[in-house]
C-alpha atoms as a PDB file:
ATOM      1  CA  UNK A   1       1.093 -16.118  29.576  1.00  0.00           C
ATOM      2  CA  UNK A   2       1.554 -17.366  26.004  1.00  0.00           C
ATOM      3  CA  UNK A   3       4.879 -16.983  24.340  1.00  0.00           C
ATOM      4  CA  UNK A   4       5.038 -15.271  20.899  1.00  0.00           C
ATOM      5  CA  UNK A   5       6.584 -17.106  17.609  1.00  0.00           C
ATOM      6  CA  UNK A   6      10.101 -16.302  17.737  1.00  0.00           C
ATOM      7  CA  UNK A   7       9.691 -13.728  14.722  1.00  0.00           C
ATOM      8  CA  UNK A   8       7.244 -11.473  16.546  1.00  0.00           C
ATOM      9  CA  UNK A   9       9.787 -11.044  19.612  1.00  0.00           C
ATOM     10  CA  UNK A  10       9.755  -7.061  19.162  1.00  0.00           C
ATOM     11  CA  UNK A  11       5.749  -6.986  19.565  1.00  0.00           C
ATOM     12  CA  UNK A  12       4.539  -5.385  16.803  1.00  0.00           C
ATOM     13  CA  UNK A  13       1.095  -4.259  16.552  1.00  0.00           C
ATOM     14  CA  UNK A  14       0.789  -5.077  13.242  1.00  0.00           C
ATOM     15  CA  UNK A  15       2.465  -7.333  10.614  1.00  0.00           C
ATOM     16  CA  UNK A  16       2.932  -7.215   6.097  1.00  0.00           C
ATOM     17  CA  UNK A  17       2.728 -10.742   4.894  1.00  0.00           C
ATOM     18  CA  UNK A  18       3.730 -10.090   1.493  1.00  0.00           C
ATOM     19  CA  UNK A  19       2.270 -13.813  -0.746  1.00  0.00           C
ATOM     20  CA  UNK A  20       2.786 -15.900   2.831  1.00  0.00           C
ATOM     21  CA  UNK A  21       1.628 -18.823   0.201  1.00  0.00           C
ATOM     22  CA  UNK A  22       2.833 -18.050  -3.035  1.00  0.00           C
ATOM     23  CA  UNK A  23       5.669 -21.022  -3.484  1.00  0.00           C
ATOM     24  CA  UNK A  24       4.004 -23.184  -0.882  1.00  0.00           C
ATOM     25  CA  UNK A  25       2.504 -26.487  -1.027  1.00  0.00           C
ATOM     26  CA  UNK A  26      -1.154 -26.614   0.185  1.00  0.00           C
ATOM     27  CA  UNK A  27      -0.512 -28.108   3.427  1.00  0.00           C
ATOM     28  CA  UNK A  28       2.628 -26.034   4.549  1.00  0.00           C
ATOM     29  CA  UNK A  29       0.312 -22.939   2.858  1.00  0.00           C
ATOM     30  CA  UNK A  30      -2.474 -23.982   5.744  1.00  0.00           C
ATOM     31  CA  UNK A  31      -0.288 -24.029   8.322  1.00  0.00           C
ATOM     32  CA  UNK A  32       1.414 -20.747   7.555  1.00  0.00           C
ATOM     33  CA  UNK A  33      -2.191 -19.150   7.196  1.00  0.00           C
ATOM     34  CA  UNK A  34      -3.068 -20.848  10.589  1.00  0.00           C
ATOM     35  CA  UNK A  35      -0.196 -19.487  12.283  1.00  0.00           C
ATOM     36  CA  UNK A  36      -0.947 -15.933  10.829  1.00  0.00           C
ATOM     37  CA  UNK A  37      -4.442 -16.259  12.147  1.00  0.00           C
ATOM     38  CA  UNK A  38      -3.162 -17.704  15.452  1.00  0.00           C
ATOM     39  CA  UNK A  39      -1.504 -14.264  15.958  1.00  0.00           C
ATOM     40  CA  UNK A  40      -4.686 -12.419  14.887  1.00  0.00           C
ATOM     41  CA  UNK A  41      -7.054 -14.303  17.076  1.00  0.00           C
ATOM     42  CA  UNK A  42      -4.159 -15.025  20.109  1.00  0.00           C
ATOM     43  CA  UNK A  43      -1.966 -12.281  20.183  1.00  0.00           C
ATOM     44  CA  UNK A  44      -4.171  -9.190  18.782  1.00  0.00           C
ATOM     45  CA  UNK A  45      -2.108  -8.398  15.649  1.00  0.00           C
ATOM     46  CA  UNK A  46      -2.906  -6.809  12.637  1.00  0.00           C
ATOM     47  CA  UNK A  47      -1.921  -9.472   9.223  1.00  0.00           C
ATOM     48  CA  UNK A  48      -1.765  -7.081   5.911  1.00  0.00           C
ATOM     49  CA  UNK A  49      -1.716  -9.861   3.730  1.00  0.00           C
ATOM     50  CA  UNK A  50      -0.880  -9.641  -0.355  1.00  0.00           C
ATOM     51  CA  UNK A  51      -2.627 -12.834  -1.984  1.00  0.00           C
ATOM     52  CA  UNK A  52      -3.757 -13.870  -5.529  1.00  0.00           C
ATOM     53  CA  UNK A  53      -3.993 -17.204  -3.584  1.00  0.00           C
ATOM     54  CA  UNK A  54      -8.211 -17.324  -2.892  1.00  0.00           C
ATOM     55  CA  UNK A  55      -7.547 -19.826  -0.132  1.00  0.00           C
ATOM     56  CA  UNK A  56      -5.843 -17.426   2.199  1.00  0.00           C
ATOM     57  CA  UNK A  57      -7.982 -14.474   0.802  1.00  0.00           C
ATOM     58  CA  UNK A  58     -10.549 -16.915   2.708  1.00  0.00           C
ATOM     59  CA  UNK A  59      -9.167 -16.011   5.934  1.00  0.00           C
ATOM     60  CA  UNK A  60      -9.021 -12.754   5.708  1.00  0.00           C
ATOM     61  CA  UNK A  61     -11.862 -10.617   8.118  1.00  0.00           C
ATOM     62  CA  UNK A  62     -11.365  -7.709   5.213  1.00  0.00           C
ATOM     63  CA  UNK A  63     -10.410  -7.653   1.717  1.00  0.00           C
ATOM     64  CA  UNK A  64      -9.703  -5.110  -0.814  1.00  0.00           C
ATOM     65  CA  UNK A  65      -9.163  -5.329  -4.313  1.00  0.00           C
ATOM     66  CA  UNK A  66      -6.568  -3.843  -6.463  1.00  0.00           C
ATOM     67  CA  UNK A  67      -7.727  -3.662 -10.638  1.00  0.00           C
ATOM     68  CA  UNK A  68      -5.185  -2.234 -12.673  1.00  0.00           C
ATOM     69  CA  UNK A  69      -2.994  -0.898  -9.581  1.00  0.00           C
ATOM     70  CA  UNK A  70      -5.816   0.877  -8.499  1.00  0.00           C
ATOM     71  CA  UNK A  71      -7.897  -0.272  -5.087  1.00  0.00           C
ATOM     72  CA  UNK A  72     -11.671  -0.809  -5.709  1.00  0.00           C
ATOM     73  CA  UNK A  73     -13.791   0.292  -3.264  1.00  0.00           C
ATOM     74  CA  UNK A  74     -15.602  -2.302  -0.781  1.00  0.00           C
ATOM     75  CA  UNK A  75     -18.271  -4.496  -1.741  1.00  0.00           C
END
């Protein structure tokens, strides 16, 4: 059995990264993002993630745009 980062120790099903990147140099930014998808892929979590950084919007399965605070539809 794999043990969970320490900040996930209440099991949540799903998790808000609010700009995970946003002051981060691009290698710490990677391995934030890798750890975010490492509890996607690993551990079955759900990442909400708020970008204007099109690197991590990269590793994103979904994305939605907001324009003008209101969310565009898909595609």
């Amino acid at each position: 059995m794999q043990d969970s980062p320490s900040g996930v120790r209440n099991d949540p099903t799903s998790l808000l990264a609010d700009e995970p990147t946003g002051d981060l140099d691009s290698h710490s930014a990677t391995e934030v993002l890798e750890i975010l998808k490492r509890l996607n892929e690993g551990f079955h979590k759900t990442i909400m993630m708020v970008t204007h950084d099109p690197h991590a919007a990269s590793y994103a399965h979904v994305t939605r745009h907001l324009e003008k605070g209101m969310l565009l539809p898909p595609g």
